[in-house]
C-alpha atoms as a PDB file:
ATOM      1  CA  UNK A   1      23.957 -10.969  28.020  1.00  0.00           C
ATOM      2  CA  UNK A   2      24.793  -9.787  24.556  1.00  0.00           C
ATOM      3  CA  UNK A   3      22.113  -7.038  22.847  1.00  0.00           C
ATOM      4  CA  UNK A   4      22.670  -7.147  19.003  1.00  0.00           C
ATOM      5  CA  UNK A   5      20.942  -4.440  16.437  1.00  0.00           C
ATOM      6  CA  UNK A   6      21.325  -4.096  12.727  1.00  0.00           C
ATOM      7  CA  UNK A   7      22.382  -0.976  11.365  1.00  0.00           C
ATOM      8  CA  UNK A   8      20.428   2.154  12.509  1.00  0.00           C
ATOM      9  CA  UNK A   9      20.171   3.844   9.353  1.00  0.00           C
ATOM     10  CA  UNK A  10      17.078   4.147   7.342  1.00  0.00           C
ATOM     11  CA  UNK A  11      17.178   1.984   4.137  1.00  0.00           C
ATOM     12  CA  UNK A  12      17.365   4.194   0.731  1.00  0.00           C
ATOM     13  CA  UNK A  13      14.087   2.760  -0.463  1.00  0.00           C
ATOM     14  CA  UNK A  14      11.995   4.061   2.500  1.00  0.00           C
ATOM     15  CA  UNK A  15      13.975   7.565   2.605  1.00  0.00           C
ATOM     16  CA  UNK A  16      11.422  10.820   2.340  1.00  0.00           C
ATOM     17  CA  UNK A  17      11.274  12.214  -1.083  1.00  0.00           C
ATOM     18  CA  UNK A  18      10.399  15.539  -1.710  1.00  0.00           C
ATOM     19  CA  UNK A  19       9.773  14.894  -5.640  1.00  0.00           C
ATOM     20  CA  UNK A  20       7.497  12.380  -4.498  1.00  0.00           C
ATOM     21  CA  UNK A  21       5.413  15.119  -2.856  1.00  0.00           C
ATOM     22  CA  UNK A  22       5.803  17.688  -5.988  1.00  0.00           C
ATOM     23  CA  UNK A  23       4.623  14.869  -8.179  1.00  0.00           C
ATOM     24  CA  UNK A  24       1.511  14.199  -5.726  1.00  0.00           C
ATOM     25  CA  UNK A  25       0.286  17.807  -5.850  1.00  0.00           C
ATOM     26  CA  UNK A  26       0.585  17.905  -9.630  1.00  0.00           C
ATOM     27  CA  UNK A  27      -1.796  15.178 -10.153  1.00  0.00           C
ATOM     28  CA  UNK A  28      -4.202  16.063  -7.300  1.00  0.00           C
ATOM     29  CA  UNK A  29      -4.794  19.448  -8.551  1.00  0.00           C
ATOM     30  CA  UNK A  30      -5.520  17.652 -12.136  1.00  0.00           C
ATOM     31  CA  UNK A  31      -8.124  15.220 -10.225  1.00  0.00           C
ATOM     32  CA  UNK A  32      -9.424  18.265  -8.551  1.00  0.00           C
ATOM     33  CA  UNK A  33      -9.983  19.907 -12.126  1.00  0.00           C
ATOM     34  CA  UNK A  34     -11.174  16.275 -13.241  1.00  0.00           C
ATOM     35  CA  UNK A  35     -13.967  16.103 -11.063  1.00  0.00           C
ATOM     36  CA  UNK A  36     -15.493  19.249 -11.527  1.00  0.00           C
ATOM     37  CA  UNK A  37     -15.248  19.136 -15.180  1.00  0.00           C
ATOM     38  CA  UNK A  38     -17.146  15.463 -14.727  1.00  0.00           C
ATOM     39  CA  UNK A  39     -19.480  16.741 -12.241  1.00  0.00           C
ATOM     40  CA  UNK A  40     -21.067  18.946 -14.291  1.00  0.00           C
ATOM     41  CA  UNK A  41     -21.086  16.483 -17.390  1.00  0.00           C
ATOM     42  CA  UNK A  42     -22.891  14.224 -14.728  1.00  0.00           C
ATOM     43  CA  UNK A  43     -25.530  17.073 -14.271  1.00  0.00           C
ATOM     44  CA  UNK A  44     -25.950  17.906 -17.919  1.00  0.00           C
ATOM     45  CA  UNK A  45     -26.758  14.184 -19.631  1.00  0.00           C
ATOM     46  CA  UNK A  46     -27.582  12.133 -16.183  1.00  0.00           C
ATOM     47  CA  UNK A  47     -24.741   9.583 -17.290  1.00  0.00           C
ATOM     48  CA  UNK A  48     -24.380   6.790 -14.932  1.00  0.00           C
ATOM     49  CA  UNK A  49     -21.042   6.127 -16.068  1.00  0.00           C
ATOM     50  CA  UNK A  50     -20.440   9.813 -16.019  1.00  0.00           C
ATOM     51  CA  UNK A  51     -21.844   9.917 -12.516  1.00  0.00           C
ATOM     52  CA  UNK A  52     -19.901   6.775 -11.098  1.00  0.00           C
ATOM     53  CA  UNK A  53     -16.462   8.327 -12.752  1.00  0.00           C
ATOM     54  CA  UNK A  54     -16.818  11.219 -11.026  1.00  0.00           C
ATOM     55  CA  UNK A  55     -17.326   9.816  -7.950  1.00  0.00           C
ATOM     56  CA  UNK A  56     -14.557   7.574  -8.690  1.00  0.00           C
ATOM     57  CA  UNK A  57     -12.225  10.774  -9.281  1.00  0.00           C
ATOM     58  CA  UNK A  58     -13.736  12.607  -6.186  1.00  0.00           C
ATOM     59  CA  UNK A  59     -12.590   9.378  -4.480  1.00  0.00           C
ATOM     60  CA  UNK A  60      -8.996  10.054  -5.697  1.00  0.00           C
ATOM     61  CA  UNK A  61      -8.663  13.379  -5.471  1.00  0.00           C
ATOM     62  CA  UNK A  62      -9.621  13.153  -1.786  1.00  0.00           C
ATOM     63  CA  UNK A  63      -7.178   9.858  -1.454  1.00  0.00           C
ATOM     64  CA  UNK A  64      -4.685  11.938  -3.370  1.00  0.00           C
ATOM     65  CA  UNK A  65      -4.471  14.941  -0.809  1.00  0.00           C
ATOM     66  CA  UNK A  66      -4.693  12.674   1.949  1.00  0.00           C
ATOM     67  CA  UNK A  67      -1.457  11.121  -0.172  1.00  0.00           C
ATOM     68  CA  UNK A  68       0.184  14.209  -0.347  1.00  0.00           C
ATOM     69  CA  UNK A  69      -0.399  15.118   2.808  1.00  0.00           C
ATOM     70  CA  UNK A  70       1.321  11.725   4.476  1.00  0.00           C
ATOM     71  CA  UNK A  71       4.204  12.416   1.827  1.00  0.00           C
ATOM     72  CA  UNK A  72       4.889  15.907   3.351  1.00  0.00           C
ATOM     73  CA  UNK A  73       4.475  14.110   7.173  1.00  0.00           C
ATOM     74  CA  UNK A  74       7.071  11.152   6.157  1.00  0.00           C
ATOM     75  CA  UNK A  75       9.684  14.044   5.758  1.00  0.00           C
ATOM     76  CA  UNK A  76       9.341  14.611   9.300  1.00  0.00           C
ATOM     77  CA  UNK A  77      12.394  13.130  10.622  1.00  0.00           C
ATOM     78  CA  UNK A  78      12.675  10.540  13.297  1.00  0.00           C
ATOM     79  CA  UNK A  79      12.597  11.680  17.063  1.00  0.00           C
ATOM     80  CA  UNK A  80      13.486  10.379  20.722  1.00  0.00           C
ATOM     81  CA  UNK A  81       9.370  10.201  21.206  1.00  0.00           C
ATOM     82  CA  UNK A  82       8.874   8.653  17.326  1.00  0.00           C
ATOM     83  CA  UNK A  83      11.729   6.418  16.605  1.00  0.00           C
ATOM     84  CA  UNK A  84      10.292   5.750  12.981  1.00  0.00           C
ATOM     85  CA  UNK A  85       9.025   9.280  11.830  1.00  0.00           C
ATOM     86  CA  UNK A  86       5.980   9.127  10.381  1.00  0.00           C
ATOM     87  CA  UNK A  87       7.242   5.812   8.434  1.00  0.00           C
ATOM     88  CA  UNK A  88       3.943   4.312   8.603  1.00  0.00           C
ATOM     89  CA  UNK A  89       1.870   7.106   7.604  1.00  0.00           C
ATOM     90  CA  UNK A  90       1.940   6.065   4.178  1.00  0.00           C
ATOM     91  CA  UNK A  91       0.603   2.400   5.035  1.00  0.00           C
ATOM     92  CA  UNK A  92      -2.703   4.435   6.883  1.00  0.00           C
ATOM     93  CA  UNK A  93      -3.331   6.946   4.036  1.00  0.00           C
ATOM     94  CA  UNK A  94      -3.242   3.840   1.721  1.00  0.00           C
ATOM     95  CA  UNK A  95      -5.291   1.995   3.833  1.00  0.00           C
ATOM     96  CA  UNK A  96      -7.973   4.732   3.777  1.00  0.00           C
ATOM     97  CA  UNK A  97      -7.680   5.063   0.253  1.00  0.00           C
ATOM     98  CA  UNK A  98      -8.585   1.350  -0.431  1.00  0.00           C
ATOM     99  CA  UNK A  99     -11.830   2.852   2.095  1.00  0.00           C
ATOM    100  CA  UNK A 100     -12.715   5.374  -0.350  1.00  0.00           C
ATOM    101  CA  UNK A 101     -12.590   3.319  -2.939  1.00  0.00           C
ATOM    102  CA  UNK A 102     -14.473   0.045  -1.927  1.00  0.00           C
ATOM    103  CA  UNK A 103     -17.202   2.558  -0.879  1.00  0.00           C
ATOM    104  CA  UNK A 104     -17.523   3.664  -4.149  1.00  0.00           C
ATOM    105  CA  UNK A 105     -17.063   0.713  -6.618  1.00  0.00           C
ATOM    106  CA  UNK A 106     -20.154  -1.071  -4.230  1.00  0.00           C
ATOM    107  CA  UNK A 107     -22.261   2.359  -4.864  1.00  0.00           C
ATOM    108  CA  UNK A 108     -21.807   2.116  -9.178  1.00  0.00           C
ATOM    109  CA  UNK A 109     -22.458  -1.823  -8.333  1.00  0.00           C
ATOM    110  CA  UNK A 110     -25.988  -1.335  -6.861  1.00  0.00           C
ATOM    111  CA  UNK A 111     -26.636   2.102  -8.930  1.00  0.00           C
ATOM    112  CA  UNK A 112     -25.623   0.060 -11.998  1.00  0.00           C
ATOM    113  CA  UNK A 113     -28.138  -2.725 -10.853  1.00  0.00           C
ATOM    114  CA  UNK A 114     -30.990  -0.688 -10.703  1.00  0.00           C
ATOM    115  CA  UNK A 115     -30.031   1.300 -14.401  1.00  0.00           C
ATOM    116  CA  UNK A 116     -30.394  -1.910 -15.291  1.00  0.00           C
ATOM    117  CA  UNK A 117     -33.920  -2.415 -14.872  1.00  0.00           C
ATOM    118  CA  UNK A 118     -34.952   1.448 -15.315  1.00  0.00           C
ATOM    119  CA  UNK A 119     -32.522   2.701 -18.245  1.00  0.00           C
ATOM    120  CA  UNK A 120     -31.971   6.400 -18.503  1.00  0.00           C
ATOM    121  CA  UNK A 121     -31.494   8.782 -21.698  1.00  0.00           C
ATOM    122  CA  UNK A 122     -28.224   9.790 -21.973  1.00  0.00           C
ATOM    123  CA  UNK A 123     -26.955  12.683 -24.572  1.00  0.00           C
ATOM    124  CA  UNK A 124     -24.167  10.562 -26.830  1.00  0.00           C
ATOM    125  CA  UNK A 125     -22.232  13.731 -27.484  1.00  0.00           C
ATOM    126  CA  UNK A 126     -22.062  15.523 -24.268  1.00  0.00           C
ATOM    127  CA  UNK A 127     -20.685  12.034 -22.849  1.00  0.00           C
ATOM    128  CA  UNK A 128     -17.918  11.525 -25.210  1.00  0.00           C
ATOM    129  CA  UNK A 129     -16.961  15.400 -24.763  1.00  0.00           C
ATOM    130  CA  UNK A 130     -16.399  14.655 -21.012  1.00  0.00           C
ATOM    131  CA  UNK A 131     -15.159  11.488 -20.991  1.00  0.00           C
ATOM    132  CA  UNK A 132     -12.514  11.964 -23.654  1.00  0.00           C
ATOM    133  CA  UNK A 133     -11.506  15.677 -20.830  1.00  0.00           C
ATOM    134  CA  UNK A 134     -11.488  13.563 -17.738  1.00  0.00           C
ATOM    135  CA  UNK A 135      -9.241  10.325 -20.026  1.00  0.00           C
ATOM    136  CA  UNK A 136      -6.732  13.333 -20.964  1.00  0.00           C
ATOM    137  CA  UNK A 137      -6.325  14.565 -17.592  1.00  0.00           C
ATOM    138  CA  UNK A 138      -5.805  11.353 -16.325  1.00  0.00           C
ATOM    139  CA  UNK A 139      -3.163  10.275 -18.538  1.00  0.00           C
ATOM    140  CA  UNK A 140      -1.420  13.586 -17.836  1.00  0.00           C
ATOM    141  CA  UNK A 141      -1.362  12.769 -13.993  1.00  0.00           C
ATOM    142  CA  UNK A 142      -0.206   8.928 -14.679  1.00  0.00           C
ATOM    143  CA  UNK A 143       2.891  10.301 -16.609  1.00  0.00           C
ATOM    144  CA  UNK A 144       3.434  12.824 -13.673  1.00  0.00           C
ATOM    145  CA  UNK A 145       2.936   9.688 -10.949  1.00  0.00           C
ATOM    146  CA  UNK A 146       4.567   6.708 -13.032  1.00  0.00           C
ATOM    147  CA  UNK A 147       8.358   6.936 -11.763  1.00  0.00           C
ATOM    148  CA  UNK A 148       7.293   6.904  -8.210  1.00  0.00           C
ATOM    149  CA  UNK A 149       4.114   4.217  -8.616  1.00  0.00           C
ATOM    150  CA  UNK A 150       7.022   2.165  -6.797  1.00  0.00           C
ATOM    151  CA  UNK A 151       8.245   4.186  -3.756  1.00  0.00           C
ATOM    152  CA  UNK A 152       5.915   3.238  -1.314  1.00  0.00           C
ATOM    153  CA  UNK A 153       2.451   2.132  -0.384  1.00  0.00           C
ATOM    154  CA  UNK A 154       1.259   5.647  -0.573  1.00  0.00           C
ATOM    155  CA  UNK A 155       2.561   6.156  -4.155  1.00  0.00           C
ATOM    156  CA  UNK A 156       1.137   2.768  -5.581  1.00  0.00           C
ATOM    157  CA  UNK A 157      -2.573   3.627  -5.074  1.00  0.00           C
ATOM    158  CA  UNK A 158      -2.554   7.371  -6.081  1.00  0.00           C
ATOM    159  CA  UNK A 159      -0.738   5.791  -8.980  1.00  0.00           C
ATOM    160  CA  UNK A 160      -3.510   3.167  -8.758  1.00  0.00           C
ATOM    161  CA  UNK A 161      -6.591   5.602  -8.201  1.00  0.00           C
ATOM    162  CA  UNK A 162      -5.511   7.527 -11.182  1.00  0.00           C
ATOM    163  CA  UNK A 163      -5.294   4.454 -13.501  1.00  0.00           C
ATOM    164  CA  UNK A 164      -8.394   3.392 -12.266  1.00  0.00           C
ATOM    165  CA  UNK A 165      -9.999   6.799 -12.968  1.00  0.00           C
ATOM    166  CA  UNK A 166      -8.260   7.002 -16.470  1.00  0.00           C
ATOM    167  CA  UNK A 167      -9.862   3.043 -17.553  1.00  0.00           C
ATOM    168  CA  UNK A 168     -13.399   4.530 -16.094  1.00  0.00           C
ATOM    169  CA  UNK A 169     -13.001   7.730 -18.383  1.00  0.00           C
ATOM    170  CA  UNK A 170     -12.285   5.186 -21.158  1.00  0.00           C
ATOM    171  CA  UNK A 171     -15.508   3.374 -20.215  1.00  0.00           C
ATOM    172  CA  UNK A 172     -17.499   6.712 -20.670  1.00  0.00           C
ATOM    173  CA  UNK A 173     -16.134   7.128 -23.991  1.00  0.00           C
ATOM    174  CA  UNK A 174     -16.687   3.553 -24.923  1.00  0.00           C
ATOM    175  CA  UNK A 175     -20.350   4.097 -23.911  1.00  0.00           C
ATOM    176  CA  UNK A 176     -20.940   6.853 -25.808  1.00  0.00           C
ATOM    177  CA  UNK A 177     -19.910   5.979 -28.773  1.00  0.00           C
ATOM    178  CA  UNK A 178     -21.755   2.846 -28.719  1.00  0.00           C
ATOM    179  CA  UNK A 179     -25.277   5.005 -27.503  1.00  0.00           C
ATOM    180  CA  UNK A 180     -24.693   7.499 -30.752  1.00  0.00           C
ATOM    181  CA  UNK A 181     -24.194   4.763 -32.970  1.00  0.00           C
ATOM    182  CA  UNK A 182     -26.478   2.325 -32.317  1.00  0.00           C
ATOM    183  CA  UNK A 183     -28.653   4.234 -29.474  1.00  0.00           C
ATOM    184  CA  UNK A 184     -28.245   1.217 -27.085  1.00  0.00           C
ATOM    185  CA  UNK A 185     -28.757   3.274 -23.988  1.00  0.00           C
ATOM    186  CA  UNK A 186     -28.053   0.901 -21.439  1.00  0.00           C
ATOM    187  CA  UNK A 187     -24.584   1.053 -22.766  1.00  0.00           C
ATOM    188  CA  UNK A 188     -24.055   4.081 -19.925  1.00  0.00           C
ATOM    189  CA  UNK A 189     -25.000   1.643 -16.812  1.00  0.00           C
ATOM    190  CA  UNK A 190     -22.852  -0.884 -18.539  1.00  0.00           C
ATOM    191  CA  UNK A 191     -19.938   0.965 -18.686  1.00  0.00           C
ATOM    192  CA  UNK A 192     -20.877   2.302 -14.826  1.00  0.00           C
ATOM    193  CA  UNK A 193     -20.765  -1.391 -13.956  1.00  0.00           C
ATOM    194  CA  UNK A 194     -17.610  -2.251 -15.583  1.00  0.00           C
ATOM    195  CA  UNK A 195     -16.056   0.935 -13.479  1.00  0.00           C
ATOM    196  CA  UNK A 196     -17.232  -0.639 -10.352  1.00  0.00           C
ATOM    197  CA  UNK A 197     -15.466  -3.757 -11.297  1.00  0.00           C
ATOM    198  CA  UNK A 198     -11.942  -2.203 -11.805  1.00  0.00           C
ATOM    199  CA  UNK A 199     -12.267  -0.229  -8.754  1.00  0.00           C
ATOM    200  CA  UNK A 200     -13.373  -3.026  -6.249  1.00  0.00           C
ATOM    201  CA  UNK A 201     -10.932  -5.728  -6.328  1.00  0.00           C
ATOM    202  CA  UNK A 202      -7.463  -3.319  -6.358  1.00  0.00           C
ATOM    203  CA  UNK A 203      -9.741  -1.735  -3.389  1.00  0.00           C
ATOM    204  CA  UNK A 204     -10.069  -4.719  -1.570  1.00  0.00           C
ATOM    205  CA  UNK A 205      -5.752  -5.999  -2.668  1.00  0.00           C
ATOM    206  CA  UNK A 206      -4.564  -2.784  -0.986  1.00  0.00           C
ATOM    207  CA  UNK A 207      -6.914  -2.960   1.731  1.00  0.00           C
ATOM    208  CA  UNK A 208      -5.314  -6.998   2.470  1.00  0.00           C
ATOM    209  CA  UNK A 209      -1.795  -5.318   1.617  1.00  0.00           C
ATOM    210  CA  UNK A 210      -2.154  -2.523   4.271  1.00  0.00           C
ATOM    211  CA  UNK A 211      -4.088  -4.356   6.912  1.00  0.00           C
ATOM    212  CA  UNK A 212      -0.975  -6.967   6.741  1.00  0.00           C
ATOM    213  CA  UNK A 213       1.506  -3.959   7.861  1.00  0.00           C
ATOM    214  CA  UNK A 214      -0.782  -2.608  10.349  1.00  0.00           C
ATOM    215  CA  UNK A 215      -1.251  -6.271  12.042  1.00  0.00           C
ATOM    216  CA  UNK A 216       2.702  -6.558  11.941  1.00  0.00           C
ATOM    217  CA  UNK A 217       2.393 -10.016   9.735  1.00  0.00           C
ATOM    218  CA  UNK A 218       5.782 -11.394   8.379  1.00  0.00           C
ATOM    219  CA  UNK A 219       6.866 -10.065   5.070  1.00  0.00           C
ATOM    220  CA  UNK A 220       4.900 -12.660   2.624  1.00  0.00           C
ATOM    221  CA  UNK A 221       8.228 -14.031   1.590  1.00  0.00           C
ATOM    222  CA  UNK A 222       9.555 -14.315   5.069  1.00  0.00           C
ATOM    223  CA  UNK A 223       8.587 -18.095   6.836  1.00  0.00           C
ATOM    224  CA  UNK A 224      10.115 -17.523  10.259  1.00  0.00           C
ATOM    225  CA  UNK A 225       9.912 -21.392  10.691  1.00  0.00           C
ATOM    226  CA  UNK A 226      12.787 -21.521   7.911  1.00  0.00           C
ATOM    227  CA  UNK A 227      14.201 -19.061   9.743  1.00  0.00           C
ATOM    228  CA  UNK A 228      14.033 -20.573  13.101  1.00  0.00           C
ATOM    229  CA  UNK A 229      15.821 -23.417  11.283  1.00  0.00           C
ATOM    230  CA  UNK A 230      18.939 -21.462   9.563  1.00  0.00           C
ATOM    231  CA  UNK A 231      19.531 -20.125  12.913  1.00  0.00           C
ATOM    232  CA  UNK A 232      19.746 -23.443  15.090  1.00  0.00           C
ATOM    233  CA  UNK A 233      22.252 -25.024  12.555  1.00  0.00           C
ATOM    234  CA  UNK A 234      24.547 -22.371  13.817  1.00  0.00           C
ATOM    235  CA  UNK A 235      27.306 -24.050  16.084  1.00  0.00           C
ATOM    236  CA  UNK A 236      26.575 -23.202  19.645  1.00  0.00           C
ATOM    237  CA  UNK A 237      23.142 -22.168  19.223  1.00  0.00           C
ATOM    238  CA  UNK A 238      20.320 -23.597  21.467  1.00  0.00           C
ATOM    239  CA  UNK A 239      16.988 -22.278  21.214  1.00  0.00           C
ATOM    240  CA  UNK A 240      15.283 -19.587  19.535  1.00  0.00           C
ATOM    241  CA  UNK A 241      12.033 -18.298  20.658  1.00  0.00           C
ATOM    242  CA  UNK A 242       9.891 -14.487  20.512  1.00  0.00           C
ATOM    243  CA  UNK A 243      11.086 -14.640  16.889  1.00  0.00           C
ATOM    244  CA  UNK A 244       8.952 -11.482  15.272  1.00  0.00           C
ATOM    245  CA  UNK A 245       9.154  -9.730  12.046  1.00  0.00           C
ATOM    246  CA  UNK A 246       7.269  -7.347  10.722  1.00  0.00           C
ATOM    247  CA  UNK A 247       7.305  -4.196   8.325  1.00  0.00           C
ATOM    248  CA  UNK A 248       7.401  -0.603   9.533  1.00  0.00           C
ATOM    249  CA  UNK A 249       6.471   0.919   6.058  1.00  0.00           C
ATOM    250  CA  UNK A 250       7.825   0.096   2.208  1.00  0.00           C
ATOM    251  CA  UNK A 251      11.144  -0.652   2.404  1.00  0.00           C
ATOM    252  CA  UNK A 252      11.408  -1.025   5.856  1.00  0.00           C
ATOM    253  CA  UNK A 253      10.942  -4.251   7.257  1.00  0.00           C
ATOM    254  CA  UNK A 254      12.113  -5.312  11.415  1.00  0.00           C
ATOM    255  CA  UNK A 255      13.053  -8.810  12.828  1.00  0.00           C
ATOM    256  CA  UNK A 256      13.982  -9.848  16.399  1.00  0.00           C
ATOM    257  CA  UNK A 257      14.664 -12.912  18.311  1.00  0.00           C
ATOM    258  CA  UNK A 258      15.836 -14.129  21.932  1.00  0.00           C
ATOM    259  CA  UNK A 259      18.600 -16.730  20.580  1.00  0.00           C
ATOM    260  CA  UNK A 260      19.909 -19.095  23.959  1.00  0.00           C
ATOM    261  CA  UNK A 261      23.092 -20.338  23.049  1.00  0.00           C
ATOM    262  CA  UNK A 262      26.008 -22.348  24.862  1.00  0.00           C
ATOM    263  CA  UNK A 263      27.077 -20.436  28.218  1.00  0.00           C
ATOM    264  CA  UNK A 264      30.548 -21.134  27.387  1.00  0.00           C
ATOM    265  CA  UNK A 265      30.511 -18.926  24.863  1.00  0.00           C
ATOM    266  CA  UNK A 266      30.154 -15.725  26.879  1.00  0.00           C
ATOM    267  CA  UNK A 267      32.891 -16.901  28.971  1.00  0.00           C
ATOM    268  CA  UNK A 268      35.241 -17.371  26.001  1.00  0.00           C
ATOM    269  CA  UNK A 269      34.009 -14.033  24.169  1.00  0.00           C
ATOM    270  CA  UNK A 270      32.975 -16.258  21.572  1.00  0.00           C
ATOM    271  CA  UNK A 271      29.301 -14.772  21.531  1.00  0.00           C
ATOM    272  CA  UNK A 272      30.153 -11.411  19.553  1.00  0.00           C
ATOM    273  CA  UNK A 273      31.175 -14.112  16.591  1.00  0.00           C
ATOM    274  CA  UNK A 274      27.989 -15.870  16.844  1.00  0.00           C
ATOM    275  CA  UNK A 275      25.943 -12.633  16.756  1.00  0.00           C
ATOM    276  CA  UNK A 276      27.493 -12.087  13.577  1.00  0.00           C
ATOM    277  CA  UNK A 277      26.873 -15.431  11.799  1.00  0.00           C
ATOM    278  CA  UNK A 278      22.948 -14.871  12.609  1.00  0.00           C
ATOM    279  CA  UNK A 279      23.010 -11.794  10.861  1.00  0.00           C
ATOM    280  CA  UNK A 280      24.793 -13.279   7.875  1.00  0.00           C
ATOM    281  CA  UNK A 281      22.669 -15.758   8.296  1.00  0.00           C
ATOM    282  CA  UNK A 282      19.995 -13.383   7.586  1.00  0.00           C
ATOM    283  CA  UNK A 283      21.107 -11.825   4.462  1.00  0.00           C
ATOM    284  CA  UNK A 284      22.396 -14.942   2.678  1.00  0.00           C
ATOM    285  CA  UNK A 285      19.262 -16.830   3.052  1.00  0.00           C
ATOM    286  CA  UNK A 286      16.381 -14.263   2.924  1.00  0.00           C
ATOM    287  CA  UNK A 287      15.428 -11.569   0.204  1.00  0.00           C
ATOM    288  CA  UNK A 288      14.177  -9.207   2.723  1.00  0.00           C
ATOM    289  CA  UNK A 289      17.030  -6.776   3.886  1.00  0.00           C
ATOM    290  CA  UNK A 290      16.667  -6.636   7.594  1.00  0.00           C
ATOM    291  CA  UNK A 291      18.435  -3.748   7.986  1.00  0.00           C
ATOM    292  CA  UNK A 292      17.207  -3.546  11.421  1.00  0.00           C
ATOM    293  CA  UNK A 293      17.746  -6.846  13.458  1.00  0.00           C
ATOM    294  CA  UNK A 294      17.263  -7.062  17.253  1.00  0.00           C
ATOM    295  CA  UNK A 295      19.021 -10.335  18.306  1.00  0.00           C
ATOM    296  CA  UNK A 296      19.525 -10.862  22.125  1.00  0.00           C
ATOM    297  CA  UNK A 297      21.788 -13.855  23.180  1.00  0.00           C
ATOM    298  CA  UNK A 298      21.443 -15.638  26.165  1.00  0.00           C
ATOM    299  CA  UNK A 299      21.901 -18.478  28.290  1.00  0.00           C
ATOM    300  CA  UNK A 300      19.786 -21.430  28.694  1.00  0.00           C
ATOM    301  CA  UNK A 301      19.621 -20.098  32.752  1.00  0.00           C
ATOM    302  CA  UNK A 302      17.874 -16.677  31.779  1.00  0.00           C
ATOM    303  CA  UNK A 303      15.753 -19.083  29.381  1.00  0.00           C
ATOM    304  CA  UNK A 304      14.394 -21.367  32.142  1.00  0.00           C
ATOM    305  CA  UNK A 305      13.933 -17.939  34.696  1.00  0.00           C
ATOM    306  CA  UNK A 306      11.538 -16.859  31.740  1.00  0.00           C
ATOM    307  CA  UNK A 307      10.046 -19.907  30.864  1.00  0.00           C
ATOM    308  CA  UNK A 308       6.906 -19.159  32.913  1.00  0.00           C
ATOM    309  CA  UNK A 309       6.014 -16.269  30.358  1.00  0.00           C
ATOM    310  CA  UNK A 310       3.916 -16.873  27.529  1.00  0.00           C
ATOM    311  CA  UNK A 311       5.599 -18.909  24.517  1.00  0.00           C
ATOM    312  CA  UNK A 312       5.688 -16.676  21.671  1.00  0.00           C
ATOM    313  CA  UNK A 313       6.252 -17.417  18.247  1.00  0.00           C
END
């Protein structure tokens, strides 16, 4: 039988970056500095919003070391016992990330509920003075994280966090200015409210996005039944069946398939050939780069002495 793989080197887009990792611990040590500076605000004028941002940037600041801590693991190279590294390290620290932050965003909704109903007094000045110190240090950790928001899962929400933390600063500033000018207080749990709302639904997109790698789905613009298809109009080709694909981490997506072609053609040495046509197969038609195909041809004999075993898809 013929054993095909793709090429065995990692693809440049999923390749360890050590800047990546510098520019990690630059804005986690701002967050860090963020949420103290908040946490006492919250202490001083008993801001909701206050409260809920800081929260929100304790959030990150934990999701950003446990970032920066899967960056330094992904530089790990691959070994005999871990083929991939620590590839999909980044998919789980994004994953708990998304955690962090659902758990929060649902805590400023019901807080922000009951503020509602019970407003609080909230210092105007002492507010803005925070707020406009945490939107600051924000914006200074988005410039450090913005040319690597699109490395990898683990980049795009720390990238994401601090975004998230920067619109809920501008919320707090929003809020007070609208308390000192027209003493509205509920203005604070409105703004708390309309933090929990940008932090829940990225939350919940990067928890779908991560729990997709983790299950081993197809790539979203992958259909293997198209696939299936561009393979069997191949001359000589049969049957294909335990077609799987799947992604390892960013940039690093897997595909493999038992193809049963004619027997004739591993008599004639004909089979190498048709190897190669799948695989060109593979980049012509798809936009995922399958660097790393498994295809295994066979004959229709090994097919029926295998037949008994559960049909895969």
């Amino acid at each position: 039988m013929s054993h095909g793989h793709g090429d065995s080197h990692t693809p440049t887009s999923a390749a360890p970056d050590r800047g990546l990792r510098n520019r990690l611990a630059i804005a986690f040590g701002i967050t860090v500095l963020v949420v103290v500076a908040q946490a006492v605000g919250a202490l001083l004028t008993g801001s909701l919003a206050l409260l809920t941002d800081t929260a929100h940037a304790l959030a990150d600041s934990v999701g950003l070391l446990v970032a920066l801590v899967a960056a330094t693991m992904m530089l790990r190279p691959p070994s005999s016992r871990r083929t991939w590294g620590f590839a999909r390290i980044e998919v789980i620290a994004a994953l708990g990330q998304a955690c962090l932050l659902l758990v929060v965003g649902l805590y400023a909704a019901v807080e922000g509920v009951r503020r509602l109903v019970e407003p609080a007094q909230v210092p105007a000045r002492e507010l803005l003075v925070f707020g406009v110190l945490g939107l600051l240090a924000n914006l200074v950790a988005m410039t450090v994280l913005a040319s690597g928001r699109g490395a990898n899962f683990n980049m795009r929400a720390a990238f994401l966090e601090v975004v998230g933390d920067a619109l809920g600063s501008l919320g707090v500033i929003v809020a007070a200015i609208v308390i000192a000018t027209t003493g509205f207080t509920r203005a604070d749990t409105i703004a708390g409210l309309f933090i929990a709302a940008l932090i829940v639904p990225r939350a919940v997109r990067l928890l779908r996005e991560t729990t997709r790698v983790l299950m081993e789905f197809a790539p979203e613009d992958v259909d293997l039944d198209v696939v299936r298809a561009h393979v069997l109009e191949l001359e000589h080709v049969r049957q294909v069946h335990d077609l799987h694909a799947s992604m390892i981490g960013t940039g690093l997506p897997v595909i493999s398939a038992h193809v049963v072609i004619d027997d004739g053609c591993f008599e004639s040495g004909h089979a190498p050939r048709i190897l190669e046509q799948i695989r060109g197969c593979l980049r012509e038609h798809f936009p995922v780069s399958f660097d790393h195909a498994t295809i295994q041809l066979e004959t229709a004999a090994v097919r029926e002495r295998t037949c008994g075993s559960m049909e895969h898809v």
